[in-house]
Protein backbone atom coordinates (compact mmCIF):
# COMPACT_ATOMS: atom_id res chain seq x y z
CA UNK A 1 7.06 49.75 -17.94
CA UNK A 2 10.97 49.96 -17.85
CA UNK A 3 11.41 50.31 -13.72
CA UNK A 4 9.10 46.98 -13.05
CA UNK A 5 8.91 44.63 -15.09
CA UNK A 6 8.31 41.17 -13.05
CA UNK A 7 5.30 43.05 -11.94
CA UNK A 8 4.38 43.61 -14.81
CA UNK A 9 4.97 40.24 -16.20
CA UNK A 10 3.40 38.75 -13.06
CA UNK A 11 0.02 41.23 -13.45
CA UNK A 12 -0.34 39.97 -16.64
CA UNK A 13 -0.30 36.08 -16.19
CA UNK A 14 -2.67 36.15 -13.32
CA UNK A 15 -5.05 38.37 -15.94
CA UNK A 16 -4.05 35.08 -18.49
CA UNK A 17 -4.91 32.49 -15.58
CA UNK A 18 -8.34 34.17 -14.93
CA UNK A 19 -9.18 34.45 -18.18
CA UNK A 20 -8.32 30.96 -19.30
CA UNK A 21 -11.95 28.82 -20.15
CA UNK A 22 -12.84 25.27 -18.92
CA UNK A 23 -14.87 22.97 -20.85
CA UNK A 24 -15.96 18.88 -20.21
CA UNK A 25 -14.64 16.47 -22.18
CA UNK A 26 -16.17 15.58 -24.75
CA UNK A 27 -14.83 11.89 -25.51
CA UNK A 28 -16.97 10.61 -22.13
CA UNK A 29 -20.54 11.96 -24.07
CA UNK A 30 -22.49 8.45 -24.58
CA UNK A 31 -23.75 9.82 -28.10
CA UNK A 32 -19.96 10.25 -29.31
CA UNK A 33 -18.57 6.92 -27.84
CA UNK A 34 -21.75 5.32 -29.53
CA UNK A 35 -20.46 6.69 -32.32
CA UNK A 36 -17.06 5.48 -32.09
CA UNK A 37 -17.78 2.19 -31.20
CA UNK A 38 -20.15 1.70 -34.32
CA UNK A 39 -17.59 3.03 -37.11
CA UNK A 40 -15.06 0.55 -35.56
CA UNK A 41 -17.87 -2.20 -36.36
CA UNK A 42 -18.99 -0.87 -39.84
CA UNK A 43 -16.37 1.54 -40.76
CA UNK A 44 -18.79 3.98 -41.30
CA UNK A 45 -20.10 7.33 -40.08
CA UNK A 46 -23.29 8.25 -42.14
CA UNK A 47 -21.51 8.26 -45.65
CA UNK A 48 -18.50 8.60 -44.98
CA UNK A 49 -16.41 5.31 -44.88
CA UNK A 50 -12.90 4.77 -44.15
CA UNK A 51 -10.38 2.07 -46.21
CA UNK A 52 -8.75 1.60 -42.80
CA UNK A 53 -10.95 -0.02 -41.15
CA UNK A 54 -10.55 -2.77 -43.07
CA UNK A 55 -7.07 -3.28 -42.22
CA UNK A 56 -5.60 -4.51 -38.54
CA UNK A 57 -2.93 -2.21 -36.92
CA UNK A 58 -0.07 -3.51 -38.77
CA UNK A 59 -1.87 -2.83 -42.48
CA UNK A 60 -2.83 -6.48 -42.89
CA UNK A 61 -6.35 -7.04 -44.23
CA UNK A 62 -8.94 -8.56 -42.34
CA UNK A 63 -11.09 -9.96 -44.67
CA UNK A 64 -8.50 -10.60 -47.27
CA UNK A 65 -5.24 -12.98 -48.11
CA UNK A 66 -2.12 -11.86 -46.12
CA UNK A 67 -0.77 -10.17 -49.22
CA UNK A 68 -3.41 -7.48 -49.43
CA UNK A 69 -2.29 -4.69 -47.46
CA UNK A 70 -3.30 -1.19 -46.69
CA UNK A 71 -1.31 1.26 -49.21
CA UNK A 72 2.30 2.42 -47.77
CA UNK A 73 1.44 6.22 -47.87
CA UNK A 74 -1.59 5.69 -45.52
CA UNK A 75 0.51 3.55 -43.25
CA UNK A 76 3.62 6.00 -43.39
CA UNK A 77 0.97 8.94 -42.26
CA UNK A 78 -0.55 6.48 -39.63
CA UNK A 79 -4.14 7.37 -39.75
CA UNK A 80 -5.83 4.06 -38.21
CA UNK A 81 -9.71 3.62 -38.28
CA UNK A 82 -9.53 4.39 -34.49
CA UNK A 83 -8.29 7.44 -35.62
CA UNK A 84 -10.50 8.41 -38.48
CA UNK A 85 -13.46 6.88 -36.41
CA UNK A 86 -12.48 9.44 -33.50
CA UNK A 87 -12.45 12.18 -35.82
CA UNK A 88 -15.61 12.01 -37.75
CA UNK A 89 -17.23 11.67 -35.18
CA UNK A 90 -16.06 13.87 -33.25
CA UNK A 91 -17.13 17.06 -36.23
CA UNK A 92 -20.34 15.11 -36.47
CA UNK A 93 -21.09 15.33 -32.57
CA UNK A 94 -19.85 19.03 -32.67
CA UNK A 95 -22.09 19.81 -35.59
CA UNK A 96 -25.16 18.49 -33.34
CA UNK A 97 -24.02 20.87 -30.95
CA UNK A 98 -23.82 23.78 -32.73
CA UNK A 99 -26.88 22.93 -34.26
CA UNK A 100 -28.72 22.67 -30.68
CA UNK A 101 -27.03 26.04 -29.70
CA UNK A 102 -24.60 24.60 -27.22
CA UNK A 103 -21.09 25.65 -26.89
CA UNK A 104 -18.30 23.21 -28.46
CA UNK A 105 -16.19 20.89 -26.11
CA UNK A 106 -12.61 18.89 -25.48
CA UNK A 107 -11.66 15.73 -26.74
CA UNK A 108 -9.12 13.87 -24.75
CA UNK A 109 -7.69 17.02 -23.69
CA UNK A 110 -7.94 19.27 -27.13
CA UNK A 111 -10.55 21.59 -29.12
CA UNK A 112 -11.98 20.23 -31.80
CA UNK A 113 -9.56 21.24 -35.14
CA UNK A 114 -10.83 20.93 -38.62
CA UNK A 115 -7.72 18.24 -40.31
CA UNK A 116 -7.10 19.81 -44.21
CA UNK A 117 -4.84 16.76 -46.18
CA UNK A 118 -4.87 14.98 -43.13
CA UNK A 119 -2.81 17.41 -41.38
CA UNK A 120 -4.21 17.89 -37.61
CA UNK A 121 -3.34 21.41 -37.02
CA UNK A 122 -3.00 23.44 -40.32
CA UNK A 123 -2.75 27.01 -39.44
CA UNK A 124 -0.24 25.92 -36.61
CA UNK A 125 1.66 23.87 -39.13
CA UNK A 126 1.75 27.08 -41.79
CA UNK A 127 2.49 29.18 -38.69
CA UNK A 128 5.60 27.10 -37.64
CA UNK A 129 6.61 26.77 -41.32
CA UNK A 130 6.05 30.59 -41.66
CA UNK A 131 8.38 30.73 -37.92
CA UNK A 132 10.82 28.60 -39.34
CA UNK A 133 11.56 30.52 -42.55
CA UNK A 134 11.98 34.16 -40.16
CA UNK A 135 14.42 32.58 -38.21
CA UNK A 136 16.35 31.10 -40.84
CA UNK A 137 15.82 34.52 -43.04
CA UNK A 138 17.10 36.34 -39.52
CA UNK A 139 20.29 34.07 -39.21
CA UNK A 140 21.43 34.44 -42.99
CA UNK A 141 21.22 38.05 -43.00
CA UNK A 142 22.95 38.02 -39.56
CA UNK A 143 25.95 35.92 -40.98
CA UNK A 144 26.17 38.45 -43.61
CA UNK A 145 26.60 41.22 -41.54
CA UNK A 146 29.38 39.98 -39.10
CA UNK A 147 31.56 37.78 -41.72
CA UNK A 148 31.34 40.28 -45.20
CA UNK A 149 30.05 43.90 -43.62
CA UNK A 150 31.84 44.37 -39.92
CA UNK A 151 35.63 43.65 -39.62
CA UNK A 152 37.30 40.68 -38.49
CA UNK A 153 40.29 39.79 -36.74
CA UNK A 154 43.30 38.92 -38.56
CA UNK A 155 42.10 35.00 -37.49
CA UNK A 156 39.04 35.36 -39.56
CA UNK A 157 37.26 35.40 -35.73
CA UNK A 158 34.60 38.33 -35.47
CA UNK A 159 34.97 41.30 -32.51
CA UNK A 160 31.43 39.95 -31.40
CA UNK A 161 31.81 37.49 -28.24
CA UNK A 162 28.53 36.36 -28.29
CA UNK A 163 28.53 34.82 -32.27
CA UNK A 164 29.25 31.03 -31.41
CA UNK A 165 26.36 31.29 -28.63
CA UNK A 166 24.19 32.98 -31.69
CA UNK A 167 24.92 30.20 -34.70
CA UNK A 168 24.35 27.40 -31.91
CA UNK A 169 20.83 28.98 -30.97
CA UNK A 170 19.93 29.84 -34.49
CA UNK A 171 20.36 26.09 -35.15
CA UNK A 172 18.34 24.97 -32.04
CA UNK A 173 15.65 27.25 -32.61
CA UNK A 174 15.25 26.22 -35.86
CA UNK A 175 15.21 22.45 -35.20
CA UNK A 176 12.61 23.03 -32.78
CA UNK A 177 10.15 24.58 -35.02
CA UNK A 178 10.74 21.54 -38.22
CA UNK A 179 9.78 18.92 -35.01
CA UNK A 180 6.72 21.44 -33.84
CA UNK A 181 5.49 20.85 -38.00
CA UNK A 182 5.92 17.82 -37.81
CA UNK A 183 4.14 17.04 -34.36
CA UNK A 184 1.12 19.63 -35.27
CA UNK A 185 0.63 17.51 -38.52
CA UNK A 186 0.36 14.78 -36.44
CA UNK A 187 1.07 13.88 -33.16
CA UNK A 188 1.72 10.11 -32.95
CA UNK A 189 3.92 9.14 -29.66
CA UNK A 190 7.60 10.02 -31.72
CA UNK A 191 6.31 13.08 -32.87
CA UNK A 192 5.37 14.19 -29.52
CA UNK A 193 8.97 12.86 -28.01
CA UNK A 194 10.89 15.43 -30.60
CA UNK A 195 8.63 18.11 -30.44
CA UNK A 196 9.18 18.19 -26.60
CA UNK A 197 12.33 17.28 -26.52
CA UNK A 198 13.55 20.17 -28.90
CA UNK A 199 11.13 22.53 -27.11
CA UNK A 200 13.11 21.90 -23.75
CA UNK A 201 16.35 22.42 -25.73
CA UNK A 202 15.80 25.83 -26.72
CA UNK A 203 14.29 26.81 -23.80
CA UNK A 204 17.37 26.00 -21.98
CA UNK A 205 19.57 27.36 -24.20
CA UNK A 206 17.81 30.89 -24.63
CA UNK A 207 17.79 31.28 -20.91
CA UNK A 208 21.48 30.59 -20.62
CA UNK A 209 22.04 32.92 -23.92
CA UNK A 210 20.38 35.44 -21.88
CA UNK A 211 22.10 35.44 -18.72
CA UNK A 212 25.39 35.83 -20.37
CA UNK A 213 24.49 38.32 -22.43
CA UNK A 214 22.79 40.34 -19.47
CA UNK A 215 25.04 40.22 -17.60
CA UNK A 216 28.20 40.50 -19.68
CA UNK A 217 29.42 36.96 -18.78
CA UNK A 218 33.13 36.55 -20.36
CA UNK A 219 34.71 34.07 -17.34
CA UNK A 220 34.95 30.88 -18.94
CA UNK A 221 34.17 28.90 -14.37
CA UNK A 222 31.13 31.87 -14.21
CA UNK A 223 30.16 30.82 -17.38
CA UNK A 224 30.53 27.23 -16.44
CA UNK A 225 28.55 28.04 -13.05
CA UNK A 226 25.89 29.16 -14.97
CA UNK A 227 25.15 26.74 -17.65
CA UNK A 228 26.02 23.60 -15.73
CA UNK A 229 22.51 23.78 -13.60
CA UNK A 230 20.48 24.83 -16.55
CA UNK A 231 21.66 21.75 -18.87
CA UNK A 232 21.08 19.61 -15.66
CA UNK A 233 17.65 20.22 -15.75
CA UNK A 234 16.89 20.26 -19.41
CA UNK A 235 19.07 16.59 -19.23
CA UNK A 236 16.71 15.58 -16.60
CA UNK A 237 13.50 16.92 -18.22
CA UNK A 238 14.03 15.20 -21.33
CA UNK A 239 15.20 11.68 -19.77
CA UNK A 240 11.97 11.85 -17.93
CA UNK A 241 9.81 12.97 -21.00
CA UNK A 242 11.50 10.13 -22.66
CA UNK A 243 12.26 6.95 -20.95
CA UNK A 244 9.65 7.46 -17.72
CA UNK A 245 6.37 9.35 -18.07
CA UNK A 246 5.39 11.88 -21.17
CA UNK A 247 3.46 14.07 -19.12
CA UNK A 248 2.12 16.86 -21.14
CA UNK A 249 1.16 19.15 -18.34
CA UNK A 250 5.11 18.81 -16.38
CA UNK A 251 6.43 19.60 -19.82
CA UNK A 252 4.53 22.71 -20.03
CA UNK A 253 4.68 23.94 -16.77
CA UNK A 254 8.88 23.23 -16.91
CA UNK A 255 8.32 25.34 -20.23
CA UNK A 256 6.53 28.12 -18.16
CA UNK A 257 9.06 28.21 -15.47
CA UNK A 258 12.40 28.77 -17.95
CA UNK A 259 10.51 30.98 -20.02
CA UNK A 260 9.38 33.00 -17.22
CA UNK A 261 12.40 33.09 -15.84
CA UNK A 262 14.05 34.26 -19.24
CA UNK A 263 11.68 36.88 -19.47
CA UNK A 264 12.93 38.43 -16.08
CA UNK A 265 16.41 38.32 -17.02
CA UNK A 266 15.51 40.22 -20.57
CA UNK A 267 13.66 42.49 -18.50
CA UNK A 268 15.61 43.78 -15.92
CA UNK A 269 18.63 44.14 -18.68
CA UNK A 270 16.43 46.26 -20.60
CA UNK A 271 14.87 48.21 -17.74
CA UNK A 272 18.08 48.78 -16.76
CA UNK A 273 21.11 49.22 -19.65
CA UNK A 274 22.24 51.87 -21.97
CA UNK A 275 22.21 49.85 -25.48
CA UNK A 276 21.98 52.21 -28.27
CA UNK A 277 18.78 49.36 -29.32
CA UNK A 278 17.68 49.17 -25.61
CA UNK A 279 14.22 49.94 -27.40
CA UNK A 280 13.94 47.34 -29.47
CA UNK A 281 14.84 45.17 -26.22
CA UNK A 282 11.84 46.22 -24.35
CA UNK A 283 9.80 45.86 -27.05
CA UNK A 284 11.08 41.85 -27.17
CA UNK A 285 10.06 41.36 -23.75
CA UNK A 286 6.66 43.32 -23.87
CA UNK A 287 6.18 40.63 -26.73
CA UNK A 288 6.87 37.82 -24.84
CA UNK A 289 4.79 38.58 -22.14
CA UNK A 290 1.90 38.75 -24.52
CA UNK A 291 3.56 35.48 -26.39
CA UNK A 292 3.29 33.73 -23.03
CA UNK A 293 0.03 34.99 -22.04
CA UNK A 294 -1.13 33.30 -25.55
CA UNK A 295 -0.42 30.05 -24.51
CA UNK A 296 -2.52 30.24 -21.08
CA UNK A 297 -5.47 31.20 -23.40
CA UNK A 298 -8.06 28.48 -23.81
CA UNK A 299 -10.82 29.00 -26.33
CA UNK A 300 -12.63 27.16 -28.39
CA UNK A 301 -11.36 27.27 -32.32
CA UNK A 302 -12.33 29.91 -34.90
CA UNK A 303 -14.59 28.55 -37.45
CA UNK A 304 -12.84 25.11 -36.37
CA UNK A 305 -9.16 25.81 -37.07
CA UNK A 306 -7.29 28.99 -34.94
CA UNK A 307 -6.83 28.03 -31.46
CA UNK A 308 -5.02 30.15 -28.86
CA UNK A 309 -2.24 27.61 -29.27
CA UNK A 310 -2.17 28.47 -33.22
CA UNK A 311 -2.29 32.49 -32.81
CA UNK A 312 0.62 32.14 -30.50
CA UNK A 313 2.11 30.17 -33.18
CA UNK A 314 2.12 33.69 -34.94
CA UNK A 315 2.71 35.70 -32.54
CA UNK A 316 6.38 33.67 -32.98
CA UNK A 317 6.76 35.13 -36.23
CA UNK A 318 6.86 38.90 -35.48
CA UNK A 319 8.72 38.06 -32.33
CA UNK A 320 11.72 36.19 -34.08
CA UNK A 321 11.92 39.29 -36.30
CA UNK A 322 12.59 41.61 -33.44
CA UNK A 323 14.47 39.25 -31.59
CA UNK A 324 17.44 38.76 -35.27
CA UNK A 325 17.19 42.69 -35.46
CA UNK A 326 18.22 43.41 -31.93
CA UNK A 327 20.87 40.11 -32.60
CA UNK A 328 22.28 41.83 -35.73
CA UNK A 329 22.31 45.53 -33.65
CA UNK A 330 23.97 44.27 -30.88
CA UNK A 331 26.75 42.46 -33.19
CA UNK A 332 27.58 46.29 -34.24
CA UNK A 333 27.18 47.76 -31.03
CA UNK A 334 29.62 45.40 -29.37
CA UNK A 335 32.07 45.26 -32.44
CA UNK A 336 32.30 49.01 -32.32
CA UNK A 337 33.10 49.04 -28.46
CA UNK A 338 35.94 46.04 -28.74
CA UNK A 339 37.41 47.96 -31.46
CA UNK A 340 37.85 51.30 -29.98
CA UNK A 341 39.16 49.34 -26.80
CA UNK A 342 41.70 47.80 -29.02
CA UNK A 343 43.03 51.60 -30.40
C-alpha cells in the first residue's frame, strides 16, 4: 500500500466509476408533470394543500387585498408552491412506484430525499453539523497544545512553522461546512453560490497546505511559486461559478481534480517519510480514497433519506479526527526537532 499509492488511488476510482448507477429522470414522467401542473391550479395534492399557493412569488396574495401577505418565516425559508407542488408530488409518484415494484428515479438531477422541518437533506445537514463541531473540537485542542503545553519562543511565536498555515485552514474548513448546512437545508441559487464557493476555497488551500508540508517548503519565492497557480485557479473557478455559468458538474469535476491531486501529494509523503506518526498519515490517505470514492457512488436513498452524498458526509467526520491528530503530532514532532537544532 505504502510503495504505490496513485495506483492504488487510480484502481480504486475506476472500481467507483463502474460501479456508479444511472437512472431517467423522473421530472419528464407525464403522470408527475400532470401532477405538478394541477397543484399549481388547485394547490392541492390529494389532501394535502399548501398556504403558498395562494400567494405570488413576492408573498402578495392573489385572491386577497395587497396587505395580506404570506407569513415572513415562510418567505425567509423560501418554500414557493412550485416548490412544495414539486415535492409532493414527487413522494406521491415515488410511492406509485414502489408500490408497482419499480425501482425509484431522479428529479432534475437528484434522488428523491424525504424533507423533515422543511430541511431538504437532513442526515447531510446533521452530518455537516456533526463535521463542523470535529473540526472545531480538533482546532481548540490543537491551540491548546502549541500555545499552553509545548514551548514558545521568547516572542510568544511557537517552534512549529506550519501553525499560521494550520489556524488559516482550520478557519476555511470550518466555513465551508456552516455554507454546506446551510445549502443541504436548502439549496436556493445563494446557497448554492457559498456552498461552492467555500468548497473551492478549501480545496485550494489543503492542496497548497500539503505541498508545503510534503515537501518541507520554508523559501518564502518557492513558496510563492507554489501557491500563486493554485489561488489562480480557485480565483478563476469561483468568478466563473459566480458571475458566468453555475455549472454543477465543472464544479465537481474541478473538485475531483485538486482533491485527487492532494491525495497524491499525501501519498507519496507518507509512502515515503520517516514521521514518528507516518501511520496515522497513511491511514488519512487510505481514508480519502474511500472519502472520494463516496462521492462517485450513485444510489438511490435509504428508506428515503441516506444518499451516497450523505454517508460521505460522515465519512468527513472520522476523517477530520485523524486528520487534527496527525496536525497536533506533527506540531510535537517538528517542535522537538527545531529545538534540538537550536542547542
Amino acid at each position: 500500500m505504502a510503495r504505490n499509492p496513485p495506483w492504488v488511488l487510480l484502481i480504486v476510482v475506476v472500481w467507483c466509476l463502474v460501479s456508479t448507477l444511472e437512472a431517467s429522470d423522473g421530472d419528464s414522467d407525464p403522470l408527475y408533470m400532470s401532477c405538478v401542473d394541477q397543484c399549481q391550479k388547485t394547490g392541492c395534492v390529494g389532501d394535502t394543500c399548501f398556504q403558498h399557493c395562494k400567494f405570488s412569488a413576492d408573498g402578495k396574495a392573489i385572491d386577497g387585498p395587497w396587505y395580506m401577505q404570506e407569513p415572513l418565516y415562510l418567505r425567509w425559508k423560501q418554500w414557493d408552491c412550485q416548490s412544495d407542488c414539486e415535492y409532493e408530488c414527487m413522494m406521491t409518484r415515488e410511492e406509485e412506484r414502489k408500490r408497482n415494484g419499480e425501482r425509484p428515479t431522479k428529479y432534475f438531477g437528484k434522488w428523491p430525499l424525504k424533507h423533515v422541518y422543511g430541511i431538504q437533506e437532513p442526515v447531510s445537514v446533521a452530518f455537516s453539523a456533526l463535521d463542523l463541531a470535529m473540526q472545531f473540537q480538533g482546532w481548540v485542542s490543537y491551540f491548546i497544545l502549541v500555545y499552553y503545553k509545548l514551548p514558545l519562543q521568547p516572542n510568544r511565536k511557537t517552534y512549529y512553522e506550519y501553525n499560521g498555515l494550520v489556524h488559516i485552514y482550520a478557519i476555511i474548513v470550518m466555513n465551508s461546512l456552516f455554507w454546506s448546512s446551510i445549502c443541504h437545508t436548502r439549496d436556493v441559487e445563494l446557497t448554492v453560490r457559498l456552498d461552492y464557493s467555500s468548497a473551492t476555497v478549501l480545496a485550494g488551500f489543503s492542496l497548497i497546505l500539503a505541498i508545503l508540508r510534503s515537501f518541507s517548503i520554508q523559501d518564502q519565492s518557492v513558496k510563492i511559486m507554489v501557491t500563486a497557480p493554485i489561488l489562480a485557479v480557485v480565483a478563476t473557478h469561483i468568478l466563473y461559478l459566480n458571475f458566468y455559468n453555475l455549472d454543477e458538474g465543472l464544479h465537481w469535476k474541478v473538485m475531483f481534480g485538486i482533491g485527487g491531486i492532494e491525495l497524491v501529494v499525501w501519498g507519496l509523503w507518507a509512502a515515503l517519510t520517516s514521521h514518528p506518526s507516518k501511520w496515522k498519515l497513511r491511514a488519512f490517505f487510505i481514508s480519502g480514497i474511500l472519502t472520494l470514492c463516496l462521492t462517485m457512488l450513485d444510489f438511490p436513498p435509504y428508506k428515503g433519506y441516506v444518499d451516497a452524498h450523505a454517508l460521505w458526509r460522515g465519512a468527513g467526520i472520522p476523517l477530520s479526527y485523524l486528520w487534527w491528530s496527525f496536525v497536533c503530532d506533527d506540531a510535537v514532532f517538528r517542535t522537538t526537532v527545531n529545538l534540538k537544532k537550536l542547542k
